[in-house]
C-alpha atoms as a PDB file:
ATOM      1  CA  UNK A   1       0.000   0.000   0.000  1.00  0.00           C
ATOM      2  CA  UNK A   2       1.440   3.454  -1.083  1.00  0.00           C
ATOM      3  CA  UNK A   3       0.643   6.798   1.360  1.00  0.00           C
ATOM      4  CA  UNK A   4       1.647   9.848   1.231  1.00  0.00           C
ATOM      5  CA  UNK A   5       2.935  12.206   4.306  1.00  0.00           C
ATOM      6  CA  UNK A   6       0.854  15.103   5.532  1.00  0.00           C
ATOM      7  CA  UNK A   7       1.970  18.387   7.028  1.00  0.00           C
ATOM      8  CA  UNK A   8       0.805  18.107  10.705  1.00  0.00           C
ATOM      9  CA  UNK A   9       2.098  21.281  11.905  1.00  0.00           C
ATOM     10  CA  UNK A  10       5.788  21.389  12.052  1.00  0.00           C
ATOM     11  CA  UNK A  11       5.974  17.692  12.087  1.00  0.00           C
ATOM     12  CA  UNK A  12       4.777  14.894   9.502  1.00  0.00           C
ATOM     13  CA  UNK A  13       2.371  12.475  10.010  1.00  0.00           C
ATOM     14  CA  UNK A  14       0.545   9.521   7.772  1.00  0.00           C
ATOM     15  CA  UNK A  15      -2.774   8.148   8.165  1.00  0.00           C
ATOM     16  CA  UNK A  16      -2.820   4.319   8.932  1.00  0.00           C
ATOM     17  CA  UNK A  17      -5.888   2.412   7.706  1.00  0.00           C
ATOM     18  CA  UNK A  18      -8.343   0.864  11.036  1.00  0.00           C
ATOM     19  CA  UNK A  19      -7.992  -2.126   9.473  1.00  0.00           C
ATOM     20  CA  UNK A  20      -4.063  -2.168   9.810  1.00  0.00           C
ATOM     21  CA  UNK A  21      -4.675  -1.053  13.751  1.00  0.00           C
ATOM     22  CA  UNK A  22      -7.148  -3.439  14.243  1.00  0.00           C
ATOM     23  CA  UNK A  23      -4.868  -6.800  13.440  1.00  0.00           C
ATOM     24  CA  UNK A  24      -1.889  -5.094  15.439  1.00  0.00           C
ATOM     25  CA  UNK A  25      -4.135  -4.523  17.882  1.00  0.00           C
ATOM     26  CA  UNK A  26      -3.019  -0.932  18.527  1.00  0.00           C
ATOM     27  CA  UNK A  27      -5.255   1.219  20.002  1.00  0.00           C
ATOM     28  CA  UNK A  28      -4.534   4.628  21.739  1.00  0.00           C
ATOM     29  CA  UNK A  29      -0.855   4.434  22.571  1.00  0.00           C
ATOM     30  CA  UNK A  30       2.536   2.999  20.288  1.00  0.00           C
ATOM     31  CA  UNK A  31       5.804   3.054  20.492  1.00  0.00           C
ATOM     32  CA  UNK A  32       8.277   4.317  17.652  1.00  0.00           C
ATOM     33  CA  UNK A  33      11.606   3.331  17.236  1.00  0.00           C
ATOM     34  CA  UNK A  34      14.001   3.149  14.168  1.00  0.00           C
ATOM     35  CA  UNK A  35      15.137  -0.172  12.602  1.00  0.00           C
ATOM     36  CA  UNK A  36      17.984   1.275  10.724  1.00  0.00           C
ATOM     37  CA  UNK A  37      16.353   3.216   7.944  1.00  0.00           C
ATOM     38  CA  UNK A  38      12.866   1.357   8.766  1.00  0.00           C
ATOM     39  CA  UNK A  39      10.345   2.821  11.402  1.00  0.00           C
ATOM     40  CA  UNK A  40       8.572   0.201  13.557  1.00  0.00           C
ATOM     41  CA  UNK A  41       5.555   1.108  15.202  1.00  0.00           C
ATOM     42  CA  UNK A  42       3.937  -1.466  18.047  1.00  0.00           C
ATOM     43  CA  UNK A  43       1.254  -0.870  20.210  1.00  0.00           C
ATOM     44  CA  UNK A  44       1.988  -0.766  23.795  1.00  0.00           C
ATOM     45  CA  UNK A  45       1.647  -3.586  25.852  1.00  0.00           C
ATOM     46  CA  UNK A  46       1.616  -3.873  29.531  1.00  0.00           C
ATOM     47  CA  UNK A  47       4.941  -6.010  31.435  1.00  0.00           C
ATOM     48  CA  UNK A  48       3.544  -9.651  31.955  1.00  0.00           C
ATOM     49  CA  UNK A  49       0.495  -8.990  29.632  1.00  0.00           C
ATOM     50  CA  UNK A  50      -0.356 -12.710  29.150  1.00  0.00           C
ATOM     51  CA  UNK A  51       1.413 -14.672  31.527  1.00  0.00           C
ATOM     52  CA  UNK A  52      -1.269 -16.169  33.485  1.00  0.00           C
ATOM     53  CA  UNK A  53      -3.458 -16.940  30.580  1.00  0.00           C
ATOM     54  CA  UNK A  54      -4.494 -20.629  29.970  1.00  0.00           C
ATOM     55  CA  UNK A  55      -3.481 -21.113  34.215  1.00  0.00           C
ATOM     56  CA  UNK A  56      -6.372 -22.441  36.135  1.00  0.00           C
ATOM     57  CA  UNK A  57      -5.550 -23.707  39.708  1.00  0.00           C
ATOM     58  CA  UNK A  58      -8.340 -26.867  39.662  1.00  0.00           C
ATOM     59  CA  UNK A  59      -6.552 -28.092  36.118  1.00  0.00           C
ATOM     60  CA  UNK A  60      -2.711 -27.576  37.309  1.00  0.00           C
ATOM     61  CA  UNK A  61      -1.469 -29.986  40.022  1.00  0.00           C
ATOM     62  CA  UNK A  62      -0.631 -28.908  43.261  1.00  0.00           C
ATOM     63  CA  UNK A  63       3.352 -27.562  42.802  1.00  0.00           C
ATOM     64  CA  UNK A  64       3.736 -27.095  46.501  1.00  0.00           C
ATOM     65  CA  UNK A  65       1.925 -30.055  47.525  1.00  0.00           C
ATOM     66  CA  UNK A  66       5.312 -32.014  48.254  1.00  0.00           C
ATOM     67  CA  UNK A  67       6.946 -28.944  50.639  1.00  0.00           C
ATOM     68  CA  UNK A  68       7.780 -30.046  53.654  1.00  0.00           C
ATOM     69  CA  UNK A  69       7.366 -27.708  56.710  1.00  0.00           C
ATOM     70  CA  UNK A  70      10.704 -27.626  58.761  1.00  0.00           C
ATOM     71  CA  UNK A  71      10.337 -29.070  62.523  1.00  0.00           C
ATOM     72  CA  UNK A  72      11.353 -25.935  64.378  1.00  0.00           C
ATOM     73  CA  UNK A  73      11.897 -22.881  62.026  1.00  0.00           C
ATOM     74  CA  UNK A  74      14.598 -21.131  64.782  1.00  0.00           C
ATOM     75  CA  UNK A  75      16.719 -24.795  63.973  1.00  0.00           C
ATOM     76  CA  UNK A  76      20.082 -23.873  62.401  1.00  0.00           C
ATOM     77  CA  UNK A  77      20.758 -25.585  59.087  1.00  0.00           C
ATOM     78  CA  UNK A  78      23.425 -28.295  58.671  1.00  0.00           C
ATOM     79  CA  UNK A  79      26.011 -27.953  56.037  1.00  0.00           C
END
């Protein structure tokens, strides 16, 4: 697809189709950064988006069901 830049006040700008924003999923906010002479624009995502996703705590086992409580928590460890 060809565009053309537009004069937005002192600055440039270029008018992205919906359709383009609606498969990257960008919304409001992006971020811009250079890719030697290319200019990459992603939509902002939030740390850790998706990290939980598919986790259900009836399906998983039970990862701390083999810890062992310590006797006497004060007790020095052996080495």
């Amino acid at each position: 697809m060809k565009s053309t830049l537009r004069k937005i006040g002192n600055s440039r700008g270029v008018l992205i189709p919906a359709s383009f924003l609606a498969t990257c999923e960008i919304e409001n906010e992006i971020e811009v950064r250079l890719d030697g002479k290319r200019i990459v624009i992603e939509p902002v995502r939030a740390p850790r988006t998706g990290w939980f996703d598919g986790y259900s705590l009836e399906t998983d086992e039970d990862v701390w069901g083999d810890m062992v409580e310590a006797e006497d928590e004060n007790e020095d460890w052996q080495w």
